[in-house]
C-alpha atoms as a PDB file:
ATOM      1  CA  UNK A   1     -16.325  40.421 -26.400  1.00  0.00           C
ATOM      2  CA  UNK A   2     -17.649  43.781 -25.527  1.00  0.00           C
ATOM      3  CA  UNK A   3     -14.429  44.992 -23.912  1.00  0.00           C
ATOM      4  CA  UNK A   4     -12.791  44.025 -27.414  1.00  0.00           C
ATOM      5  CA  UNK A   5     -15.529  46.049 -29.324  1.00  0.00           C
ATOM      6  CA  UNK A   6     -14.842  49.139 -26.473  1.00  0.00           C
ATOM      7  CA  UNK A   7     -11.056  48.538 -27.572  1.00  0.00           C
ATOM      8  CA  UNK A   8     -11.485  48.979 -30.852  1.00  0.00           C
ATOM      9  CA  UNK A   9     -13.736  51.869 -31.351  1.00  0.00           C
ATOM     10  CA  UNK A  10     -11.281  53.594 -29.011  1.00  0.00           C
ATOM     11  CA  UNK A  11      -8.395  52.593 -31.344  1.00  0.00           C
ATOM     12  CA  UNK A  12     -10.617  53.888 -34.261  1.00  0.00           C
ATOM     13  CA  UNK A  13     -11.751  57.115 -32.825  1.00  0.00           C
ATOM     14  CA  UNK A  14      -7.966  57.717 -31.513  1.00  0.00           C
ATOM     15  CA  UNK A  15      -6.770  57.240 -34.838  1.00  0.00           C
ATOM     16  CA  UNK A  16      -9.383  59.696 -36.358  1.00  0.00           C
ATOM     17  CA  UNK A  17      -8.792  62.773 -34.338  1.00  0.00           C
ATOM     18  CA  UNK A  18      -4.826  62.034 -34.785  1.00  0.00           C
ATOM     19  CA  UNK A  19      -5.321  61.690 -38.505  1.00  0.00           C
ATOM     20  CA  UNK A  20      -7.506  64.948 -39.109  1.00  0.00           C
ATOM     21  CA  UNK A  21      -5.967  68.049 -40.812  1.00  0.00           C
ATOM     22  CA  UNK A  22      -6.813  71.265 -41.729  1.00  0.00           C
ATOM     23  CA  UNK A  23      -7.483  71.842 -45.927  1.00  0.00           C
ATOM     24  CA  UNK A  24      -6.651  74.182 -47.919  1.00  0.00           C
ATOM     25  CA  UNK A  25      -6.734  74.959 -51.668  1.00  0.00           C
ATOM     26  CA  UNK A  26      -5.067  77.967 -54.086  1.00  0.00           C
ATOM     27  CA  UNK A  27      -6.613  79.276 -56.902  1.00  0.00           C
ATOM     28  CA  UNK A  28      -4.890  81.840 -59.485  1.00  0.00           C
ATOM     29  CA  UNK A  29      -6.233  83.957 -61.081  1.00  0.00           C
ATOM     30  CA  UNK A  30      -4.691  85.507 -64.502  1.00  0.00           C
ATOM     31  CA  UNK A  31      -0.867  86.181 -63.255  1.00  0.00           C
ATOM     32  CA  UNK A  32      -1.570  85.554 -59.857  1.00  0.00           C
ATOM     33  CA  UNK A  33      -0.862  87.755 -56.823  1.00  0.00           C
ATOM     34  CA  UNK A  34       1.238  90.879 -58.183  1.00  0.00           C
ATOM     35  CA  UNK A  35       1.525  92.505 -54.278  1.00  0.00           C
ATOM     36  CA  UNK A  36       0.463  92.265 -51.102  1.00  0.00           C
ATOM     37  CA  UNK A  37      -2.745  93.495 -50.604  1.00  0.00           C
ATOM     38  CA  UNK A  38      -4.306  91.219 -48.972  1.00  0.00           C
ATOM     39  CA  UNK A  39      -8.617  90.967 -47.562  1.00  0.00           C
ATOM     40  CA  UNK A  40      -9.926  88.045 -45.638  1.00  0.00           C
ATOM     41  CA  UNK A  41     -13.321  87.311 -45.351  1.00  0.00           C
ATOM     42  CA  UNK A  42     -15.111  84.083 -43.167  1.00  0.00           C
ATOM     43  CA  UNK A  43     -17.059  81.651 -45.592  1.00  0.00           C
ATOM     44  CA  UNK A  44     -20.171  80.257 -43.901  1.00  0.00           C
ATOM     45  CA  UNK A  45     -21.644  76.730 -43.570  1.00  0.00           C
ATOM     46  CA  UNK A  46     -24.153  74.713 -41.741  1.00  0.00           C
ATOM     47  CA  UNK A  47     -24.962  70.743 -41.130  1.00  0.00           C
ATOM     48  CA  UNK A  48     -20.958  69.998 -41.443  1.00  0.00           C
ATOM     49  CA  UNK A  49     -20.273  72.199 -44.746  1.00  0.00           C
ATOM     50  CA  UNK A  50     -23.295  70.948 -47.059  1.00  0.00           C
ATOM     51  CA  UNK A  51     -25.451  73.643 -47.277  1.00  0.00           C
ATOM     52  CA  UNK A  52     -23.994  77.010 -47.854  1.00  0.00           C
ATOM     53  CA  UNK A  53     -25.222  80.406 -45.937  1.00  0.00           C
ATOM     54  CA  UNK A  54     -22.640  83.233 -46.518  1.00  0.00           C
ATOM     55  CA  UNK A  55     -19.651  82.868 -49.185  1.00  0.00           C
ATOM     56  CA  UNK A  56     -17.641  85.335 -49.856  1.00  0.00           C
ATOM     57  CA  UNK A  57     -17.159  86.752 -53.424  1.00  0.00           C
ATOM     58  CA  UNK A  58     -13.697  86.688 -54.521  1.00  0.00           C
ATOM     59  CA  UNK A  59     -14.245  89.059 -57.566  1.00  0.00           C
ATOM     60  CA  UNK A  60     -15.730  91.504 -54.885  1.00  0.00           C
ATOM     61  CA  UNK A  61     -12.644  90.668 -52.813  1.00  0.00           C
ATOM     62  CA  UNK A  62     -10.061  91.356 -55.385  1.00  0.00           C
ATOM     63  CA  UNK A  63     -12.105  94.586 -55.971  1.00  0.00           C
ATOM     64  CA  UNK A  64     -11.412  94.855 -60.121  1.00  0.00           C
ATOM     65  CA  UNK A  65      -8.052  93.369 -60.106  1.00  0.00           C
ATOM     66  CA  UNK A  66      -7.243  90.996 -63.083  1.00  0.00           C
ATOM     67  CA  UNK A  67      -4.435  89.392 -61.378  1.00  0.00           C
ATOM     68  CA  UNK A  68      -4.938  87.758 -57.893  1.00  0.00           C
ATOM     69  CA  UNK A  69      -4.694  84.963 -55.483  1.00  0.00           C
ATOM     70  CA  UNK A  70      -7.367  82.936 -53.755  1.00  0.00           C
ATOM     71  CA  UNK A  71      -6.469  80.890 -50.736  1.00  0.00           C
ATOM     72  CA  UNK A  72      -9.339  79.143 -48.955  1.00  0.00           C
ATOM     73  CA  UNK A  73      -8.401  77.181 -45.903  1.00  0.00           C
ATOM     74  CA  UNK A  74      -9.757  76.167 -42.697  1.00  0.00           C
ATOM     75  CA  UNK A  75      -8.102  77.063 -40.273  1.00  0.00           C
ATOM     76  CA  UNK A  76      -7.737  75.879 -36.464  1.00  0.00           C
ATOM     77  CA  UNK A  77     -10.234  78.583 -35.396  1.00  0.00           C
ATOM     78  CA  UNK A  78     -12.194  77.394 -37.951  1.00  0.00           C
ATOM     79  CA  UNK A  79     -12.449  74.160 -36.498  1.00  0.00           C
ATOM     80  CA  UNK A  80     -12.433  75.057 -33.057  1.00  0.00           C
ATOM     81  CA  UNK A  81     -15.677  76.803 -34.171  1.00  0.00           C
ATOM     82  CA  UNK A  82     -17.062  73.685 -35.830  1.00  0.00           C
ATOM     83  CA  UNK A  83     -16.055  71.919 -32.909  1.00  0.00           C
ATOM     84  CA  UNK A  84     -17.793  73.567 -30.599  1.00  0.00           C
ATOM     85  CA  UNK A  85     -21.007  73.567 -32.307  1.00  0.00           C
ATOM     86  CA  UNK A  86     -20.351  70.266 -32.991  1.00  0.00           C
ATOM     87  CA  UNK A  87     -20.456  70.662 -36.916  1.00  0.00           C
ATOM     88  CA  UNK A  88     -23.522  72.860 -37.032  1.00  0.00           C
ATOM     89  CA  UNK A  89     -21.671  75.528 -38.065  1.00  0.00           C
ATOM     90  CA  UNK A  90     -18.444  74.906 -40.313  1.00  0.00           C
ATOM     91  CA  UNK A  91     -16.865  78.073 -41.394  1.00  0.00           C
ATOM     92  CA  UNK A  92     -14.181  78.405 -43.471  1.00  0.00           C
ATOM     93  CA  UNK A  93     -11.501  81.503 -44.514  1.00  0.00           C
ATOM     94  CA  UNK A  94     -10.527  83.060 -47.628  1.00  0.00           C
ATOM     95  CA  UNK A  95      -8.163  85.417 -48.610  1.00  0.00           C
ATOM     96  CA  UNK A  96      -7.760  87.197 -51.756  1.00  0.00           C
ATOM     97  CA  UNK A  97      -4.169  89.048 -52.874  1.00  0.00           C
ATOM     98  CA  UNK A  98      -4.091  91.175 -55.245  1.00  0.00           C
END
């Protein structure tokens, strides 16, 4: 019985790191990116994401453009950072073009 259960959660914890990915999300803003001016910034987190300590202002980022792109992701370093702390710390990056 208790190799079965060792079976399993092996299965189940195989399956998890194979089925992980790294997210990302796009926002627009009025026509969207009209060049390629581009400034990234790191977003910070602690206790796996849920409380917020440093995020970066994408106004600020886009410095007065109306038109502009946000694209938040995280990335593998981004993970391999989370992974090392072992989700103390969960940054994330975003990068505005304007």
């Amino acid at each position: 019985m208790i190799k079965r259960t060792l079976k399993l959660m092996t299965v189940v914890c195989a399956t998890s790191l194979l089925l992980t990915s790294c997210y990302s999300y796009t926002s627009v803003v009025g026509q969207g990116a009209q060049g390629n001016s581009q400034t990234t910034k790191w977003n910070h987190y602690v206790i796996a994401g849920l409380a917020p300590v440093g995020v970066s202002d994408s106004k600020q980022m886009a410095d007065g453009a109306s038109d502009y792109t946000i694209f938040t992701r995280h990335s593998f370093v981004n993970g391999l950072v989370a992974a090392i702390t072992f989700g103390i710390y969960t940054p994330t990056t975003t990068t505005v073009t304007k």
